[in-house]
Protein backbone atom coordinates (compact mmCIF):
# COMPACT_ATOMS: atom_id res chain seq x y z
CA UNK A 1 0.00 0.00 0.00
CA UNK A 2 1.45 3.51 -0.86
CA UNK A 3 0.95 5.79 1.71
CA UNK A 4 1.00 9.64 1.47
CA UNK A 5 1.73 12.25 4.66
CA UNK A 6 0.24 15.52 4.72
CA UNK A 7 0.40 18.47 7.08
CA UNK A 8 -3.10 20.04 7.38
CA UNK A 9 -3.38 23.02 9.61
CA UNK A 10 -7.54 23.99 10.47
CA UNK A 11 -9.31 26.44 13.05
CA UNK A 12 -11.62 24.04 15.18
CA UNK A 13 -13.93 25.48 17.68
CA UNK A 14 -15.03 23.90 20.74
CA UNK A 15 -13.49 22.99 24.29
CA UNK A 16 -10.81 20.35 24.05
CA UNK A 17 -12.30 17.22 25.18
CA UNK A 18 -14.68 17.76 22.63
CA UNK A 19 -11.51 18.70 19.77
CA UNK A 20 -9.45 15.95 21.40
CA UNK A 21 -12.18 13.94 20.84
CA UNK A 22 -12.70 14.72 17.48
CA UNK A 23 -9.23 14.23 16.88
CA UNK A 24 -9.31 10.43 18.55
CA UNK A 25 -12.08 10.05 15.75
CA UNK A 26 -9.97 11.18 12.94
CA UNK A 27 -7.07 8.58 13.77
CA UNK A 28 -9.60 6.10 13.61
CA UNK A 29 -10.33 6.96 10.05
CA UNK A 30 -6.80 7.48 8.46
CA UNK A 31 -3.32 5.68 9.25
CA UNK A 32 -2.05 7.48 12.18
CA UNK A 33 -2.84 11.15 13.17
CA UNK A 34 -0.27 13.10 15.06
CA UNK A 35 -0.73 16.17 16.46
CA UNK A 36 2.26 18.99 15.66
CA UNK A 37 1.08 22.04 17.61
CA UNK A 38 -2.04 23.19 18.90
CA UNK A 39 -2.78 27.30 19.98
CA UNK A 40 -5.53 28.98 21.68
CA UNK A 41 -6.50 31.57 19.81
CA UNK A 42 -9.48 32.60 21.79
CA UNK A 43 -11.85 31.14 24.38
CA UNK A 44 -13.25 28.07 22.60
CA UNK A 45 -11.00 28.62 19.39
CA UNK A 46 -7.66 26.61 18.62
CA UNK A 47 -5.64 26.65 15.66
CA UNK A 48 -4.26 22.96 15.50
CA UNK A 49 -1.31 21.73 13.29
CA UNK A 50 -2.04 18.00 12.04
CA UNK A 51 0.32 15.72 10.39
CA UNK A 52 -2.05 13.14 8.63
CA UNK A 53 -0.93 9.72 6.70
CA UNK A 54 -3.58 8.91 4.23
C-alpha cells in the first residue's frame, strides 16, 4: 500500500475534550494522526497543526 503524509493546519472550535475527541475520531479513520502544535486563539478557538498519513 502507498501511503501519502500531509500536514493540514484547520481552526476548530469547541473545548478540548470535545476537539481531542474529534481528533481520537480522525485517527480512527486514516493511518495514524499526530498532532504537531495546537494554539488557543481565543476562548473556545484553537488553531491545531495535524500531520495526517492517508
Amino acid at each position: 500500500m502507498n501511503q501519502k503524509t500531509t500536514k493540514l493546519q484547520a481552526i476548530l472550535e469547541g473545548d478540548e475534550a470535545t476537539i481531542n475527541s474529534a481528533l481520537e475520531k480522525a485517527d480512527m479513520i486514516y493511518t495514524a494522526v499526530f498532532e504537531i502544535g495546537r494554539q488557543q486563539i481565543s476562548p473556545g478557538i484553537f488553531r491545531v497543526t495535524l500531520e495526517i498519513t492517508l
